[in-house]
Each structure stands twice: as C-alpha cells, then as structure tokens.
Protein backbone atom coordinates (compact mmCIF):
# COMPACT_ATOMS: atom_id res chain seq x y z
CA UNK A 1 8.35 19.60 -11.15
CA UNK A 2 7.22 16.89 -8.74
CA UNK A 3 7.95 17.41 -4.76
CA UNK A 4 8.70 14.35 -2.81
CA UNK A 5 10.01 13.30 0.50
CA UNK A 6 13.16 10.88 0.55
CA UNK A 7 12.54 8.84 4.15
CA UNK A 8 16.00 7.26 5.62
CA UNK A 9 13.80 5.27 8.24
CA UNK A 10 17.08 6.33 10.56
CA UNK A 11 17.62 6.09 14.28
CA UNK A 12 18.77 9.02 16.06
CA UNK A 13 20.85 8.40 19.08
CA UNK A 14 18.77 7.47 22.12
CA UNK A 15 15.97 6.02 19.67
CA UNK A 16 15.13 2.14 18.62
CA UNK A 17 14.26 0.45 15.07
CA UNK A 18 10.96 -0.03 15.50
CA UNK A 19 10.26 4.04 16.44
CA UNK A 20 12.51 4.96 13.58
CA UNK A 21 10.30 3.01 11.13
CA UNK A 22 7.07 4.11 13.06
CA UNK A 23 8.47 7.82 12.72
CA UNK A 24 9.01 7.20 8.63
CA UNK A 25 5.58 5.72 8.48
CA UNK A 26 4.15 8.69 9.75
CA UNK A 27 6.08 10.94 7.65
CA UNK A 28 4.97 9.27 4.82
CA UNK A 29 1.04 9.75 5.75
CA UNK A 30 1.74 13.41 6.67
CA UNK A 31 3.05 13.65 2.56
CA UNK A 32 -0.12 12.79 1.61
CA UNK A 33 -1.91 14.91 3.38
CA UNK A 34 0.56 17.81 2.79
CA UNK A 35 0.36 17.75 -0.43
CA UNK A 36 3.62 16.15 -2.38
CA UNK A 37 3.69 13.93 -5.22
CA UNK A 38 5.21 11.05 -3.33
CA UNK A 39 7.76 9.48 -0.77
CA UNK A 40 11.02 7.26 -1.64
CA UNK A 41 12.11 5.09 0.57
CA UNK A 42 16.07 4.27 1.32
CA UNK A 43 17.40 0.44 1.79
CA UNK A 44 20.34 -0.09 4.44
CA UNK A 45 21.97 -3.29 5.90
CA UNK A 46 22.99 -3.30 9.61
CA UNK A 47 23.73 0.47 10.39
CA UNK A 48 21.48 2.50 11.99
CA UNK A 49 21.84 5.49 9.46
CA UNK A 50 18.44 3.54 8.33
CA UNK A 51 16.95 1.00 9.96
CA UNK A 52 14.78 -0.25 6.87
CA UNK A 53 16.17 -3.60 5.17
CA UNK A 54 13.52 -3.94 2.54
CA UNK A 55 12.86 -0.50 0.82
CA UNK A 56 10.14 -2.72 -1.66
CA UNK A 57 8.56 -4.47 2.05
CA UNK A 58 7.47 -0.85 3.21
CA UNK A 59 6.81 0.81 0.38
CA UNK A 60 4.05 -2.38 0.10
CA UNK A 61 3.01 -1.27 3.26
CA UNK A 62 2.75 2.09 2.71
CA UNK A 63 0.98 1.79 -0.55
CA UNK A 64 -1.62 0.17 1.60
CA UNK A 65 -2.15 3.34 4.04
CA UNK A 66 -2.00 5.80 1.49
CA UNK A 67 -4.73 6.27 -1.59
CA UNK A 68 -2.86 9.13 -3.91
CA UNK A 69 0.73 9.38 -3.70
CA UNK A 70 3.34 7.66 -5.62
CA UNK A 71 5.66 5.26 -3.55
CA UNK A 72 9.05 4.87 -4.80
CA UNK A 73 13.06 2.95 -3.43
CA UNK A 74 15.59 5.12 -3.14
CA UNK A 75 17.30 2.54 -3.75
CA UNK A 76 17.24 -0.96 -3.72
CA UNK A 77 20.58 -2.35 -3.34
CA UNK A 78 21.42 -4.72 -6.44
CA UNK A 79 24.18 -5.60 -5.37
CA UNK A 80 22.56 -8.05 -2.51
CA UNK A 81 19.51 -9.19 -4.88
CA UNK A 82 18.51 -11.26 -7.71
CA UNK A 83 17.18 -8.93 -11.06
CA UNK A 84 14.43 -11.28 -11.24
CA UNK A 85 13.13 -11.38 -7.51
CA UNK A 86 12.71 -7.78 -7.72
CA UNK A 87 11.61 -7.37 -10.71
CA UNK A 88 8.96 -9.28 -10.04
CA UNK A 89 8.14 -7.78 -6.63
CA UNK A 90 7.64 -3.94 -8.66
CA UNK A 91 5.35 -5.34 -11.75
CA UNK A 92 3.29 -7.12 -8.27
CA UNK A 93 3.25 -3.63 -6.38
CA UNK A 94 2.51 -2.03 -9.56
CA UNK A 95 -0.51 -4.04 -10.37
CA UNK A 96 -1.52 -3.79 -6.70
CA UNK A 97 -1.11 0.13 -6.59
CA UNK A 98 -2.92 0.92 -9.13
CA UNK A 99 0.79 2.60 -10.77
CA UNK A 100 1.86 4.53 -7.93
CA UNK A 101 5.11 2.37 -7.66
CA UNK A 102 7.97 3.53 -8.19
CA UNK A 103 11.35 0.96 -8.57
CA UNK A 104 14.92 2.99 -7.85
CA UNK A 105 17.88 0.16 -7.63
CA UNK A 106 21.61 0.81 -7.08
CA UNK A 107 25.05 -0.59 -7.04
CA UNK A 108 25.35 -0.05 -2.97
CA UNK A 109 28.50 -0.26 -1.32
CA UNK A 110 31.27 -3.01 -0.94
CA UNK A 111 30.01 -3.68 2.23
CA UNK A 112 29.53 -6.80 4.57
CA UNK A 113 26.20 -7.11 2.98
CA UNK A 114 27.96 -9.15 -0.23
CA UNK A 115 29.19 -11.08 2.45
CA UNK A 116 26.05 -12.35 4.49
CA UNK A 117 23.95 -12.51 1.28
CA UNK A 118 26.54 -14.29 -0.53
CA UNK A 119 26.60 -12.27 -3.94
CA UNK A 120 30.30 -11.38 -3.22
CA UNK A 121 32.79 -8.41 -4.35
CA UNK A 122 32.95 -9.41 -8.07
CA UNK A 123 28.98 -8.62 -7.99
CA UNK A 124 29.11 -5.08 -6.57
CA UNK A 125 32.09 -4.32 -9.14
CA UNK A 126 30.96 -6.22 -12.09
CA UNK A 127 27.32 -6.93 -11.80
CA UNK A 128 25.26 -3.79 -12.33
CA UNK A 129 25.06 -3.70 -16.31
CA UNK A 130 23.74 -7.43 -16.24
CA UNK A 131 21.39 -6.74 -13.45
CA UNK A 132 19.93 -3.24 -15.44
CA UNK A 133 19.98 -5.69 -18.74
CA UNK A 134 17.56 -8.25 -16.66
CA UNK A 135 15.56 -5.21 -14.82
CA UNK A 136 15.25 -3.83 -18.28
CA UNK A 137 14.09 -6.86 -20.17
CA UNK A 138 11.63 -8.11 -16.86
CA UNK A 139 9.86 -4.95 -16.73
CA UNK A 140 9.42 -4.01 -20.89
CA UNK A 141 6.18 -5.57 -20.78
CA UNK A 142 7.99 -8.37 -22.49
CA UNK A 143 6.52 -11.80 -22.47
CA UNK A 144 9.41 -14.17 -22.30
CA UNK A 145 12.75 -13.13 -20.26
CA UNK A 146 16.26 -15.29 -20.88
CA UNK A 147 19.16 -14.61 -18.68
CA UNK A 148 22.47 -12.34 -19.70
CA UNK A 149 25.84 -12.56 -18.35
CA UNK A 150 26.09 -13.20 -14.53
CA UNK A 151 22.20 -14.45 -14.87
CA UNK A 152 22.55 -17.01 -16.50
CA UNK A 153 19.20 -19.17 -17.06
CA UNK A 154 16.55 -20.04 -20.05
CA UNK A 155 13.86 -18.11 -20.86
CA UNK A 156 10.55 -17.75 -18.45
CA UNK A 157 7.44 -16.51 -18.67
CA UNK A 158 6.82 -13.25 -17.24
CA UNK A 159 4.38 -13.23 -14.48
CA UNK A 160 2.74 -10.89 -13.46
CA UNK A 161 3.48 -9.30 -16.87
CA UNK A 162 2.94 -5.64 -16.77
CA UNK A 163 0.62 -4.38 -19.28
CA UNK A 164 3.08 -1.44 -20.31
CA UNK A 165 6.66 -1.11 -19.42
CA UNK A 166 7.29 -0.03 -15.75
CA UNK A 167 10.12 2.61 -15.78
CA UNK A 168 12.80 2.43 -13.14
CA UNK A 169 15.57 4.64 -12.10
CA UNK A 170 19.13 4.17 -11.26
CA UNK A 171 21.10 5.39 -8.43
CA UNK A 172 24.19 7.44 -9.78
CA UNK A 173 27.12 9.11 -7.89
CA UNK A 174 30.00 8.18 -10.69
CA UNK A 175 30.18 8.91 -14.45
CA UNK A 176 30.21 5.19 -15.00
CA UNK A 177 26.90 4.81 -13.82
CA UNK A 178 25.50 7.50 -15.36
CA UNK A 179 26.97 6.28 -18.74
CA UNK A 180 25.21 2.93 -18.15
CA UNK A 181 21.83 4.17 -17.33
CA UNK A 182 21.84 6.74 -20.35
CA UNK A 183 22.39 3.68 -22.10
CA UNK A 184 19.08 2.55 -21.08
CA UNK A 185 17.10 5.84 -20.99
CA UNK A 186 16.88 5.38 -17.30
CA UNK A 187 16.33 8.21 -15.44
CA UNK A 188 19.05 8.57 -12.75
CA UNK A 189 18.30 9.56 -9.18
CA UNK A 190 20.84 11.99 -7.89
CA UNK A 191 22.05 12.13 -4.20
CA UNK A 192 22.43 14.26 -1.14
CA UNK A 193 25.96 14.57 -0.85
CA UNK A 194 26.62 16.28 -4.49
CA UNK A 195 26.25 20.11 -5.05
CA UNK A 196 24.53 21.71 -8.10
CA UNK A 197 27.18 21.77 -10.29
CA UNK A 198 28.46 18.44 -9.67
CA UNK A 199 24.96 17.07 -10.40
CA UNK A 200 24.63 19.66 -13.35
CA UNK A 201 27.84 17.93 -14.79
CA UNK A 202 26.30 14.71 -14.48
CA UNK A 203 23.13 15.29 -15.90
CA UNK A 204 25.15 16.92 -19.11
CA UNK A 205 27.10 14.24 -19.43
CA UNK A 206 24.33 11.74 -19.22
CA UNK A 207 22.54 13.94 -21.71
CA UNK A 208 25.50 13.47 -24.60
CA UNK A 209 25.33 9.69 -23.60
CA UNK A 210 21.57 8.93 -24.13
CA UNK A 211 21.36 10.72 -27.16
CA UNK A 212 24.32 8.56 -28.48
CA UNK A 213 22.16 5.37 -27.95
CA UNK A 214 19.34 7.03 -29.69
CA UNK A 215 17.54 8.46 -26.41
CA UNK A 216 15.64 11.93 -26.50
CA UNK A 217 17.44 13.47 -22.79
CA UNK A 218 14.54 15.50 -22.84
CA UNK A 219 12.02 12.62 -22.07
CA UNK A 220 13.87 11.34 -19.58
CA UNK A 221 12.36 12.54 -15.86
CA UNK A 222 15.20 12.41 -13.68
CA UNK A 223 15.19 12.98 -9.54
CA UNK A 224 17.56 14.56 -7.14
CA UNK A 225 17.81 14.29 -3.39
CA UNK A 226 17.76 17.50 -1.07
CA UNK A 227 18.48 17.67 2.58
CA UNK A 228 15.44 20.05 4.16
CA UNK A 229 14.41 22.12 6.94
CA UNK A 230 12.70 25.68 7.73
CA UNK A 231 12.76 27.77 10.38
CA UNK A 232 11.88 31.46 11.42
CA UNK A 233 15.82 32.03 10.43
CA UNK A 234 18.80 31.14 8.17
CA UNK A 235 20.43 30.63 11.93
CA UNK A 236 18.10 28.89 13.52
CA UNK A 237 17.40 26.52 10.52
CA UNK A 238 21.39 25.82 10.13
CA UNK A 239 21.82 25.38 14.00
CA UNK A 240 18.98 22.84 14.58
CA UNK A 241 20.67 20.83 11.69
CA UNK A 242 24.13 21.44 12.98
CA UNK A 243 22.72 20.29 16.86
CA UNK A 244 20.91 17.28 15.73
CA UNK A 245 22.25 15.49 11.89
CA UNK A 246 25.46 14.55 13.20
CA UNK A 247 23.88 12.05 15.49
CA UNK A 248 22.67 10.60 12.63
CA UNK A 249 25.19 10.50 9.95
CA UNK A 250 27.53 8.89 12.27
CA UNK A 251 25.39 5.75 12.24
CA UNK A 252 26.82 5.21 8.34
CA UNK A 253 29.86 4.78 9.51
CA UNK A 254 28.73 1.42 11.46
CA UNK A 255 28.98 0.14 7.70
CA UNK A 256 31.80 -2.56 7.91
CA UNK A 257 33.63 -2.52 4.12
CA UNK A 258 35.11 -6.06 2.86
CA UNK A 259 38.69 -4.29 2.52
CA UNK A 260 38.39 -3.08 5.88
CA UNK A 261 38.72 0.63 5.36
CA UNK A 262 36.87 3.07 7.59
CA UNK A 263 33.47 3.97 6.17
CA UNK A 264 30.65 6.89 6.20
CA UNK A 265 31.80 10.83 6.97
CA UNK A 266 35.24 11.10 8.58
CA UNK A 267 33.48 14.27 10.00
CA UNK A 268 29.97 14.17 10.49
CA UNK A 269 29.72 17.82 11.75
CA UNK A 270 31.59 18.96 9.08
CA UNK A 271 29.50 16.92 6.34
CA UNK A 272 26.25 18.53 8.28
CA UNK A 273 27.50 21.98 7.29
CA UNK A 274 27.87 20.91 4.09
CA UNK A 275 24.69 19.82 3.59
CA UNK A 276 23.52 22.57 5.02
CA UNK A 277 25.65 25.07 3.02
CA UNK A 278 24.18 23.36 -0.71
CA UNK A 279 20.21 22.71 0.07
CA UNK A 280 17.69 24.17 0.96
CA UNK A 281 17.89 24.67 4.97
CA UNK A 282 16.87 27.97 6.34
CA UNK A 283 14.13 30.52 6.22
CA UNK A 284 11.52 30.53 3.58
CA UNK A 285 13.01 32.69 1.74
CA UNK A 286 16.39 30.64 1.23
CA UNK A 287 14.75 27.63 0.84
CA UNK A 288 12.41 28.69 -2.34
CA UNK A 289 15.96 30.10 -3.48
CA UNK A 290 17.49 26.40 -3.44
CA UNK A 291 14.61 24.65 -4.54
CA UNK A 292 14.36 26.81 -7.63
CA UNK A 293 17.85 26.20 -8.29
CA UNK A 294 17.35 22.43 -7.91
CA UNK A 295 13.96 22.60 -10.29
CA UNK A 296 16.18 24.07 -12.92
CA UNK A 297 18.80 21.05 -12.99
CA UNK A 298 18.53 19.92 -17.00
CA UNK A 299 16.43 16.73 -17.02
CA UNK A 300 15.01 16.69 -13.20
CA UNK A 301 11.81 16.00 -12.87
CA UNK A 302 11.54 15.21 -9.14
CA UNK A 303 12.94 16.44 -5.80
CA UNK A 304 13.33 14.53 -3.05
CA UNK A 305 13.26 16.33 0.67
CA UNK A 306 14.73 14.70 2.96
CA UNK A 307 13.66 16.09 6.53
CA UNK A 308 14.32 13.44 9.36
CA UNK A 309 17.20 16.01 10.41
CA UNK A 310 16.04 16.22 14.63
CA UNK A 311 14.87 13.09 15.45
CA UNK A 312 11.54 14.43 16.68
CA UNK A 313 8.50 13.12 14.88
CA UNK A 314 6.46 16.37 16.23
CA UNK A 315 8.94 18.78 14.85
CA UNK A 316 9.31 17.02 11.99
CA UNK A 317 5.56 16.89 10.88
CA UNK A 318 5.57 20.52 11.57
CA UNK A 319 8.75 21.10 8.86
CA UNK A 320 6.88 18.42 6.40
CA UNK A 321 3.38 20.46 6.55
CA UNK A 322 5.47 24.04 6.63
CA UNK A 323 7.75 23.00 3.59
CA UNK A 324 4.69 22.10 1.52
CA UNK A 325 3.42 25.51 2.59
CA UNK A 326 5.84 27.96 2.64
CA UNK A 327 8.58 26.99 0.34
CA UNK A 328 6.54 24.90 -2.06
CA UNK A 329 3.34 26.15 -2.01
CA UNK A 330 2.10 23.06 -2.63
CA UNK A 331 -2.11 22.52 -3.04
C-alpha cells in the first residue's frame, strides 16, 4: 500500500488563487519530505473549490521541485480535452520525470466548461469510451495511432513514443464507468464522497468485469481518495473539520450546469460530517482504524489524503508531517 496526498489547490473563504496554489505547492514539497509515495493533483474550471485549471501544467511544475515522489491528475477532465493533446503531454512528462508521472483522466461534469471549450454535451455523455480507446492506443508504446469514433483522423506517428506503455487511471463514481475501465484493465481512482462499501461494491463489480475481457483484477493497482486530519481528539479532529470544510465545499457549488440545475452539496455542513463520519479524521488511533480499512479495499493499491481541510498552510504542514508519523508510520 502506497500513501499519497490528493491536493484540491482550493481557496478558502477570505483567500486568493494564487495563495491557494502557493499553499498546494508547498504541500506537495512537505510529501516529499514526509515521507509518501506521491501527490495527485485535482483539475477544476471556474469555481473556487480548486483553483488549478491544468492538473498536467503543475504537476510539470512540481515534478521539477521534487526529486523522488510520483506526481499524478486526479483527474484530468476529458470531457474539455483532445485524447491526443494529453496524451502526448503524459508520455513528455514521463520522459522528463524520469517515470514518476502519473496520468488520472475523467468524464467531469456537464458543466459550463463544454460550453467555453466548445466540446459540447454530446461529449461529456458520449465521449469517454472513444477518448479511453485513443488514451489507450497513444500511450501502448504503439508506433502509429489512427483515430476511433468521435476522433476521427489518419494514422500519426507517435512522438514522443514511450518506450513501454504508460498506465493511466480512470476516474469512477458510476457502474458505467467502472465497466468501461475494467474493459481496459485501467485501474480506477475512487472518490471522497463514497463510503467503504459503496467503493467495495465497485471494486467487485469491476473485478467480474475485467476478468470477462481477459484481465487478471489482481494486477490491477487501483487508488481511493480519503478526506484527512489528526488531532489530540476524535472531538477536536471532527470540530476543526466541521469549523473550517464547509467554507470550502461551498465553492463547488459556483459550478454553473448546462441544464441549469443547482450544483455541488445542497448542505455543505452536512456533507462535512459525512466526510468526517467515513475517513479517517480524528485521533491517531481512529485514523490507523480507517486507513486500515481503506488498505483492505480488494484491488487498492493507493490512498490518497486529502488534508487542505483549515485553510492554514501552517496547520496543515503540521497534519501532513503528523499523518505520515502517527497514523502511517511512514519512513
């Protein structure tokens, strides 16, 4: 099992872009030094709930500052982008990094963002299995790639081709997309808003699936997203998320849907307590509970901790260094 941190890069009321970024930049140097395998970055389009557009642009630029972890998107929309462009940009950080890249794509949401980027609704519904079937074909180590489907175009060399094929994984909240990705053998990254079961459920039902299209499930190194913080107490750890997360979870619903439906938690306070209820927030002692829990989900391989829960970069570099200590025990 492989300890991570999963950044948002998001602004907490009374905060601006460019310290929210600063803030994930220097949670991402304190991983390193702490310890953990890696850090996975999100990708968000006008909403404060995170301010980074381009989770490939940073993780470049974190690559840079950093000599040992792994750098991974959690996710890049695919929705808004062309297969091929990012494709592209991962076999380039790849090559750069030495390996330590890490590609994570998703569908996204039917948001504006088809709108201003002009890939449209009939791409977020309909687009994801051509997009994997490019993203798969790009990054095989193949030499030659033709288009499928909504890609249409005739074949191209691959440059830079990678030397072995660079594994991705896919962003899954709905059976559908776990389905397609066990199609693949693509390890799915699981979020922050499902419980254990749910994601248990998923990750059986992705199992039956890959084995179907002649994938071993048990190869397959799948991740899942935690929400994280320790404190002295159970009640300390649970207020200080209850006091300060809400702030932040209302900035997803600043996302403006085509259909014009409200968007993000109806109840941010209420969806704080539920994150707090199902991860690992608390004492030391609760928190080695629900990370042991989350290590034994069938097929995970990673877990990502996500920790920007107060808005305070001091605080929070004290809960990254004390989570590597006393819950992971990390080197």
């Amino acid at each position: 099992m492989r300890a991570h941190l999963f950044l948002l890069a998001g602004q907490h009321p009374g905060h601006d872009h460019a310290g929210a970024l600063a803030d994930a930049h220097a949670y991402g140097l304190a991983a390193e030094a702490a310890g953990y395998a890696g850090v996975w970055l999100a990708e968000h389009h006008f909403v404060p709930y995170g301010v980074c557009p381009s989770a490939v642009a940073f993780a470049a630029h974190l690559l840079g500052a950093t000599r040992r972890i792994t750098v991974g998107t959690a996710a890049c929309v695919l929705s808004d982008r062309h297969p091929v462009a990012l494709a592209e940009e991962a076999a380039l950080l790849d090559a750069l990094s030495g390996g330590r890249f890490r590609l994570g794509v998703g569908r996204g949401g039917p948001w504006v963002d088809l709108e201003v980027f002009g890939t449209g609704p009939d791409r977020y519904a309909f687009g994801l299995p051509d997009a994997l079937e490019i993203l798969h074909r790009w990054l095989s180590g193949a030499a030659e790639v033709a288009g499928v489907g909504r890609f249409p175009f005739r074949a191209v060399r691959v440059v830079p081709r990678p030397p072995a094929p660079i594994p991705f994984w896919v962003a899954a909240t709905s059976p559908d997309t776990v389905d397609l990705a066990a199609r693949y053998g693509r390890p799915v990254l699981l979020g922050l808003h499902a419980d254990l079961p749910e994601k248990a459920a998923l990750l059986r039902r992705y199992a039956r699936v890959a084995a179907e299209h002649g994938h071993d499930p048990a190869e397959v190194p799948h991740a899942s997203a935690h929400l994280a913080w320790v404190a002295d107490s159970d009640a300390e750890a649970a207020g200080t998320v209850r006091d300060h997360l809400p702030g932040l979870l209302a900035g997803a619903r600043r996302h403006i849907r085509l259909d014009g439906a409200p968007a993000g938690p109806a109840d941010p306070q209420a969806y704080a307590d539920h994150l707090t209820a199902i991860h690992p927030v608390g004492a030391p002692d609760r928190c080695r509970e629900r990370v042991a829990a989350a290590a034994a989900l069938p097929g995970v391989r990673h877990l990502l901790f996500q920790v920007e829960v107060t808005g305070d970069r001091r605080r929070t570099l004290s809960t990254v260094d004390r989570f590597a200590a006393e819950v992971l025990a990390l080197p």
